[in-house]
N, C-alpha and C. Protein backbone atom coordinates (compact mmCIF):
# COMPACT_ATOMS: atom_id res chain seq x y z
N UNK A 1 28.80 129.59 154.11
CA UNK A 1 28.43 128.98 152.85
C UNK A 1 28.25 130.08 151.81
N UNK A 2 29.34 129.69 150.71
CA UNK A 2 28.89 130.63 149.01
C UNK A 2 28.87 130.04 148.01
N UNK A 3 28.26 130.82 147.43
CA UNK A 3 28.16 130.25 145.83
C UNK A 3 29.61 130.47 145.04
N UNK A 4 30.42 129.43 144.75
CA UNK A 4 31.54 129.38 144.48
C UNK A 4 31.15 128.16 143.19
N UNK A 5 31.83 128.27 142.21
CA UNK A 5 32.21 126.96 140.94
C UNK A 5 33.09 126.82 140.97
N UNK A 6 33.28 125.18 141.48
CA UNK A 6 34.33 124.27 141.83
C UNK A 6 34.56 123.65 140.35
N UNK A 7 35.65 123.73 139.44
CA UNK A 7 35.77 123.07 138.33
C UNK A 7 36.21 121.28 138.42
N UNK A 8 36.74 120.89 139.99
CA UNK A 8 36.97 119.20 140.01
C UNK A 8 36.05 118.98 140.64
N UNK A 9 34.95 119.36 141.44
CA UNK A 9 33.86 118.88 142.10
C UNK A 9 32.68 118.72 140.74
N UNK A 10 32.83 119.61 140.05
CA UNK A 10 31.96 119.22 138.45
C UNK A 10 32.68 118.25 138.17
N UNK A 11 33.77 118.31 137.57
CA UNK A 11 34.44 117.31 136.54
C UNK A 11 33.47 115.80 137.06
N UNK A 12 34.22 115.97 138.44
CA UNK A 12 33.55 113.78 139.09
C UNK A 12 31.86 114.03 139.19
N UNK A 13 31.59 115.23 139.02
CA UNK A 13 29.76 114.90 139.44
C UNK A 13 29.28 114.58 137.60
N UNK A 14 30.18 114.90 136.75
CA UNK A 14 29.79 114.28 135.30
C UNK A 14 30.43 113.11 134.99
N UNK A 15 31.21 113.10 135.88
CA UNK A 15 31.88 111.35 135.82
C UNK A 15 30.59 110.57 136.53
N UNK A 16 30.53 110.83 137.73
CA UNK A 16 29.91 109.88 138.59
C UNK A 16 28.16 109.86 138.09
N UNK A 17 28.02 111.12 137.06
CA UNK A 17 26.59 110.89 136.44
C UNK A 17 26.95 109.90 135.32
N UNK A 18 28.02 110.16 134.51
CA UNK A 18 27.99 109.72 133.11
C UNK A 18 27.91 107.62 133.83
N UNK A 19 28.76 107.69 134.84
CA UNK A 19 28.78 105.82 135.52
C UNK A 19 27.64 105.61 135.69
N UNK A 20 26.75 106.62 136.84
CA UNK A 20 25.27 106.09 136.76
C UNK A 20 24.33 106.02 135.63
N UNK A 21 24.51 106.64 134.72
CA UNK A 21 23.98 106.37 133.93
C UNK A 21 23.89 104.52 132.94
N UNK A 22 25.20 104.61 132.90
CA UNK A 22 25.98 103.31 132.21
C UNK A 22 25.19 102.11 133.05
N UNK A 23 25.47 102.25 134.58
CA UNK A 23 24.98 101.39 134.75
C UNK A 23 23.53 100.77 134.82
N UNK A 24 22.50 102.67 135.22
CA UNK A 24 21.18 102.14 134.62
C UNK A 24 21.00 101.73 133.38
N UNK A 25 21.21 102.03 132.53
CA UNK A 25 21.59 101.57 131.04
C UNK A 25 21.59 100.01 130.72
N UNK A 26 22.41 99.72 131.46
CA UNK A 26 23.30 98.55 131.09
C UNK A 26 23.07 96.82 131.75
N UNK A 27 22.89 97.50 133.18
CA UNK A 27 22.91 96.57 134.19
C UNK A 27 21.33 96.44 134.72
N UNK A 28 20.31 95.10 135.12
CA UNK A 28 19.15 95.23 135.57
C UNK A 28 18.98 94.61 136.83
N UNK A 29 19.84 94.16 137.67
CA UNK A 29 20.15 93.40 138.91
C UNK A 29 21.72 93.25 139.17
N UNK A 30 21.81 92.82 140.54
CA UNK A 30 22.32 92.44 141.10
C UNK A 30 23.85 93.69 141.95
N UNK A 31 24.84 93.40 142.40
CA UNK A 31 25.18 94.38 143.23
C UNK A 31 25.40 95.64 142.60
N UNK A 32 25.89 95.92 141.54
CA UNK A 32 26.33 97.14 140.99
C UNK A 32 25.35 97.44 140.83
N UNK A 33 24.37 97.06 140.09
CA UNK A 33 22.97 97.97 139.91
C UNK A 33 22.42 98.51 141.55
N UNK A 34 22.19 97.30 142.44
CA UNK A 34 21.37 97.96 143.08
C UNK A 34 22.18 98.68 144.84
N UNK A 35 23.27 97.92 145.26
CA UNK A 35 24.14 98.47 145.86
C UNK A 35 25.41 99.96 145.61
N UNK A 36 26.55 99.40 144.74
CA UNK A 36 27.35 100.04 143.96
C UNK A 36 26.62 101.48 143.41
N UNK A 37 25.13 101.49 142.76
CA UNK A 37 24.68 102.74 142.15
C UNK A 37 24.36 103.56 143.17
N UNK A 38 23.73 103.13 144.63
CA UNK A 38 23.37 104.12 145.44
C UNK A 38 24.65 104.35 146.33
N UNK A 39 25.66 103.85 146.24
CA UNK A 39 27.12 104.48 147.11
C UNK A 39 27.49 105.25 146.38
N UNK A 40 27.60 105.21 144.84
CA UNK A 40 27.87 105.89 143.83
C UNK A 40 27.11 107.79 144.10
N UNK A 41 25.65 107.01 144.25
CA UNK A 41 24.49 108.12 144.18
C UNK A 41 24.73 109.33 145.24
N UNK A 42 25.28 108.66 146.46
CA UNK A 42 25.56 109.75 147.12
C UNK A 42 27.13 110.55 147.20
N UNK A 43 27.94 109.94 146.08
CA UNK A 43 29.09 110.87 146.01
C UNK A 43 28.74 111.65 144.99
N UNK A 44 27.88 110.89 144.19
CA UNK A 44 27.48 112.25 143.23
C UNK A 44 26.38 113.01 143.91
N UNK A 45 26.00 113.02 144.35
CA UNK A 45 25.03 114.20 145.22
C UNK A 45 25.92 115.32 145.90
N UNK A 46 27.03 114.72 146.62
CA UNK A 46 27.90 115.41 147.23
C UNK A 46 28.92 116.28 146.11
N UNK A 47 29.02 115.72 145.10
CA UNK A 47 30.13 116.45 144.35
C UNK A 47 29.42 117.17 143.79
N UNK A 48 27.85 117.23 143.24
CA UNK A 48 27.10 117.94 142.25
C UNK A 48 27.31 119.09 143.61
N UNK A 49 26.64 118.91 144.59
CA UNK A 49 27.03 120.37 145.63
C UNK A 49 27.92 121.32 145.49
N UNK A 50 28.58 120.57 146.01
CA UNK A 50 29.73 121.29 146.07
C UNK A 50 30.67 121.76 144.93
N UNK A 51 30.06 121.33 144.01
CA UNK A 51 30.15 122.11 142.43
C UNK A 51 29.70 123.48 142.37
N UNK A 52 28.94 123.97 143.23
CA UNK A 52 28.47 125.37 143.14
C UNK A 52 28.49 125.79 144.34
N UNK A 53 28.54 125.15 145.37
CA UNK A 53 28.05 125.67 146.69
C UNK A 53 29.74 125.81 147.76
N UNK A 54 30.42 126.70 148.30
CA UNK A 54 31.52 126.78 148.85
C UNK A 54 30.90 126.53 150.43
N UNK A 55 31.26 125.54 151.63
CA UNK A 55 30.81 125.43 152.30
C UNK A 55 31.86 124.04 153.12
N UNK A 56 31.95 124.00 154.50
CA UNK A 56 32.14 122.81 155.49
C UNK A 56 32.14 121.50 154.77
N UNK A 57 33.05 120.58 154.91
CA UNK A 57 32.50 119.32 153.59
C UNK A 57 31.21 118.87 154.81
N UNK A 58 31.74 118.77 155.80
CA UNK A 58 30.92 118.04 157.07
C UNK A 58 29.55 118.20 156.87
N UNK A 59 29.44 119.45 156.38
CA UNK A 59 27.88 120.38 156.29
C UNK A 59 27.52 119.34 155.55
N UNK A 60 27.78 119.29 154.03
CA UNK A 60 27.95 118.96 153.18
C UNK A 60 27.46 117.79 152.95
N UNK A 61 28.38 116.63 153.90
CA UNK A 61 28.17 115.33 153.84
C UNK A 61 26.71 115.07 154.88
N UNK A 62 26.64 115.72 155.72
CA UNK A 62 25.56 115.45 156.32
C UNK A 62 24.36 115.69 156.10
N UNK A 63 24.43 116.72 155.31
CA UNK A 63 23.41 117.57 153.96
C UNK A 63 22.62 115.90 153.54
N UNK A 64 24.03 115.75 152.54
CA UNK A 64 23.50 114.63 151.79
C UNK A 64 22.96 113.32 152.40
N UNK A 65 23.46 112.99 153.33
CA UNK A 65 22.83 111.73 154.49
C UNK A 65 22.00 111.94 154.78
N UNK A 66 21.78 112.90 154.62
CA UNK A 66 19.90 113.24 155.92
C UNK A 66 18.90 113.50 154.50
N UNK A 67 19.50 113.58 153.43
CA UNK A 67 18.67 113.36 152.12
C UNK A 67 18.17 111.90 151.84
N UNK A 68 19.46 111.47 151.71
CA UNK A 68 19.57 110.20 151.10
C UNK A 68 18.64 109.31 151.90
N UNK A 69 18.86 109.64 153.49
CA UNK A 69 17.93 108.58 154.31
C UNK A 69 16.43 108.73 153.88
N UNK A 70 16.06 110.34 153.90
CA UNK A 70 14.58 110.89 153.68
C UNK A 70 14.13 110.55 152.59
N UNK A 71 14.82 110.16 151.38
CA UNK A 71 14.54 109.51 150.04
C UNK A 71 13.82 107.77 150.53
N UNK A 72 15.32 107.03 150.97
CA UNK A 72 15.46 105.31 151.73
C UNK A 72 13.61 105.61 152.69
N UNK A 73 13.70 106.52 153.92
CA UNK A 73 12.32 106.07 154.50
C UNK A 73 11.32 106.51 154.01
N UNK A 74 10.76 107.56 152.94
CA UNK A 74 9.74 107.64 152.09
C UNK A 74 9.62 106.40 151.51
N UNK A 75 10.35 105.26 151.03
CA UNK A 75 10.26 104.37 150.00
C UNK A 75 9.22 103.36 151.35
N UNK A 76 10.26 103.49 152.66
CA UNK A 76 9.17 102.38 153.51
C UNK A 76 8.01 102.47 153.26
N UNK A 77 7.24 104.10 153.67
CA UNK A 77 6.21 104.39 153.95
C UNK A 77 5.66 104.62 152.59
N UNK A 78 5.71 104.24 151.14
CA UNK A 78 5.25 103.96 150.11
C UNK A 78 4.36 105.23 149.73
N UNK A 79 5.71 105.94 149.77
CA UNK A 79 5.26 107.57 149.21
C UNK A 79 4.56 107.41 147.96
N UNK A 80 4.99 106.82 147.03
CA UNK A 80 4.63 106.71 145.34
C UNK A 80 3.07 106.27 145.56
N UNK A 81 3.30 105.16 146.15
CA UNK A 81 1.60 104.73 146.29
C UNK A 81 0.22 105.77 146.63
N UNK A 82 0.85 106.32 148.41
CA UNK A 82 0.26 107.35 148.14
C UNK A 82 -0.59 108.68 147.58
N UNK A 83 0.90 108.47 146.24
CA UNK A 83 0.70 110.00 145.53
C UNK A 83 0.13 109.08 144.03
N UNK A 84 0.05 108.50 143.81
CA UNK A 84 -0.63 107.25 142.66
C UNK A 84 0.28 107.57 141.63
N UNK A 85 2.01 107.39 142.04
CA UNK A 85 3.01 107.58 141.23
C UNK A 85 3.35 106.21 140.85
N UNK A 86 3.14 105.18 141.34
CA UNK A 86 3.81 103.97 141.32
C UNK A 86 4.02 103.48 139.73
N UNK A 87 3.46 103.47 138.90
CA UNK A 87 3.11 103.41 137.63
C UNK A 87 4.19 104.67 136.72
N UNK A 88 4.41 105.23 137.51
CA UNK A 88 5.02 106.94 136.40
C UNK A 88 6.90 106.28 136.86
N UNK A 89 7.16 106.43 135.05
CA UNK A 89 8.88 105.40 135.44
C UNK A 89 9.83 106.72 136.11
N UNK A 90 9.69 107.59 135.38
CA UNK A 90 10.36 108.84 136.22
C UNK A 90 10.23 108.85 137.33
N UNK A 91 9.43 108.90 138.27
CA UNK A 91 9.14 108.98 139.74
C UNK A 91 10.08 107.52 140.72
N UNK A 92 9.83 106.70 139.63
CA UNK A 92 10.01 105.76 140.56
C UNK A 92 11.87 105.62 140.37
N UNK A 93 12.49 106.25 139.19
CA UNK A 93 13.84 106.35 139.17
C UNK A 93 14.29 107.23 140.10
N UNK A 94 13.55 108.93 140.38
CA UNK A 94 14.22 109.72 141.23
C UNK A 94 14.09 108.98 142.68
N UNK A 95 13.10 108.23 142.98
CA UNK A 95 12.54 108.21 144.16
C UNK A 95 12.94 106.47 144.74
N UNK A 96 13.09 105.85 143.48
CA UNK A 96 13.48 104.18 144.16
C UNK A 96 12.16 103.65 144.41
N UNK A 97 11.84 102.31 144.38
CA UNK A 97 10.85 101.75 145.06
C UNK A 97 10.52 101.33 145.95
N UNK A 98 12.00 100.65 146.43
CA UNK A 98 11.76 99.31 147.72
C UNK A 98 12.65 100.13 148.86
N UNK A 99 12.28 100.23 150.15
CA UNK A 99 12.92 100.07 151.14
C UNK A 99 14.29 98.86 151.53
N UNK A 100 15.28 99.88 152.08
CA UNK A 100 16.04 98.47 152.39
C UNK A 100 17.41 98.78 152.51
N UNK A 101 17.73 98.33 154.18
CA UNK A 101 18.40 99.06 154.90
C UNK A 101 20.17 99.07 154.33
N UNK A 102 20.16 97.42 153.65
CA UNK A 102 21.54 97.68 152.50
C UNK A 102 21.56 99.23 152.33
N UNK A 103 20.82 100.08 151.48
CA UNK A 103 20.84 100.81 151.01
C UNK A 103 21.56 102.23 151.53
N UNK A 104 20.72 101.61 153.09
CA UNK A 104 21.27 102.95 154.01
C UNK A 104 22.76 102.70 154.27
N UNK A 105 23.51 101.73 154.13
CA UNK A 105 24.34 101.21 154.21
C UNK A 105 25.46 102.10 153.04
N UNK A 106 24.67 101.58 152.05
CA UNK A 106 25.71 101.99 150.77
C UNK A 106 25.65 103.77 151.20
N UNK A 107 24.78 104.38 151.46
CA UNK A 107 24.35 105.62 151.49
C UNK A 107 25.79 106.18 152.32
N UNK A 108 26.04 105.59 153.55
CA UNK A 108 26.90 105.94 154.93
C UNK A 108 27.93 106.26 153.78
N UNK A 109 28.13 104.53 153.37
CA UNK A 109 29.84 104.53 153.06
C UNK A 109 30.04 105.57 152.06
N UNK A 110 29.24 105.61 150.90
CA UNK A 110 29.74 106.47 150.42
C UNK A 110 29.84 107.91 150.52
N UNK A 111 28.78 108.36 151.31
CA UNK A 111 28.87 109.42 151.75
C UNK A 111 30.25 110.01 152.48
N UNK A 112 30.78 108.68 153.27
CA UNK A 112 31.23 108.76 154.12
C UNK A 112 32.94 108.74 153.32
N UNK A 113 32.76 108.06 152.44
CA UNK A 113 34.16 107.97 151.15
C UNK A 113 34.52 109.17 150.62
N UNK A 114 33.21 109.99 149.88
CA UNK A 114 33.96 111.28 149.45
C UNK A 114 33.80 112.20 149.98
N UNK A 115 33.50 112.11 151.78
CA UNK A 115 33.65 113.28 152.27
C UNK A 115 35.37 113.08 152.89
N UNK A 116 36.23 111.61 153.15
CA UNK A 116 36.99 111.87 153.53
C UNK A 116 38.50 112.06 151.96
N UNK A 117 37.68 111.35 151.02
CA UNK A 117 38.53 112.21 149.63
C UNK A 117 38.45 113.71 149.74
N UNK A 118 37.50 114.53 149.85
CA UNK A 118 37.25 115.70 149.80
C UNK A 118 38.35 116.08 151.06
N UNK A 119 38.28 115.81 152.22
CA UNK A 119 39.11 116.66 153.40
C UNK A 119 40.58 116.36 152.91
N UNK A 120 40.73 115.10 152.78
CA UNK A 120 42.25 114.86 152.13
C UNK A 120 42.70 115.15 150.89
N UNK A 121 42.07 115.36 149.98
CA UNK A 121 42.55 115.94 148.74
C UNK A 121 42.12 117.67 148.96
N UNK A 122 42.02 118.08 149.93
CA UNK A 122 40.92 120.00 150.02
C UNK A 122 42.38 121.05 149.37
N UNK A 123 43.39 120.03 149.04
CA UNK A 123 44.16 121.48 148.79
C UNK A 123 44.45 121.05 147.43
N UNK A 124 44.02 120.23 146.43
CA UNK A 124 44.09 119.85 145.16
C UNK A 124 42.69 120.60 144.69
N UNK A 125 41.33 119.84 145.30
CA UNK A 125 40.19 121.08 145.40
C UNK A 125 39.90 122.49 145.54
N UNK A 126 41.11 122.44 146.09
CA UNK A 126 40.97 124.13 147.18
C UNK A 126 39.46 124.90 147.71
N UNK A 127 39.35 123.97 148.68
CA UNK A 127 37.96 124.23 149.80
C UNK A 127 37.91 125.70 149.66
């Protein structure tokens, strides 16, 4: 693993921010907001990486899964409450509120989507 700047792993992590954004913006329910944004969430996690970081995509993708879950089961165990964040809107955007295993769901696939764009496109990228 190095510190390398990937100029198409940026390009989609300001795409895939500028979409999440739109859709918090825009949308207040239903699948795109609350499915669609977190499949979204973890290709942009993965591409913001690997925007700076030269490394295994595998690493990479599993990096981000074992995040994404640790984000999903803090929400069970009502981290915010805990920390008497529940009330603070920032906290509850980085962090989500509700548990719920959809989520871990969307988390896989997409994780699981642009790590196999990434291996199949690695010589347009150049890993």
């Amino acid at each position: 693993m190095t510190i390398a700047f990937n100029k198409a792993f940026f390009a989609s992590s300001l795409l895939l921010f500028s979409t999440e954004i739109c859709i918090a913006a825009f949308l207040t329910e239903g699948f795109i907001r609350h499915t669609f944004g977190d499949y979204l969430a973890t290709m942009l996690l993965y591409c913001a990486i690997r925007s700076f970081v030269k490394a295994k995509p595998i690493y990479v993708a599993l990096a981000v899964l074992l995040f994404s879950f640790g984000i999903e089961f803090l929400q069970l165990f009502n981290l915010l409450d805990h920390l008497n964040l529940r009330h603070n809107n920032l906290a509850v955007i980085i962090s989500g509120s509700t548990f719920s295993v959809s989520d871990l769901v969307a988390y896989s696939l997409g994780t699981l989507t642009i790590f196999l764009i990434d291996i199949k496109t690695k010589t347009l990228w150049k890993l």
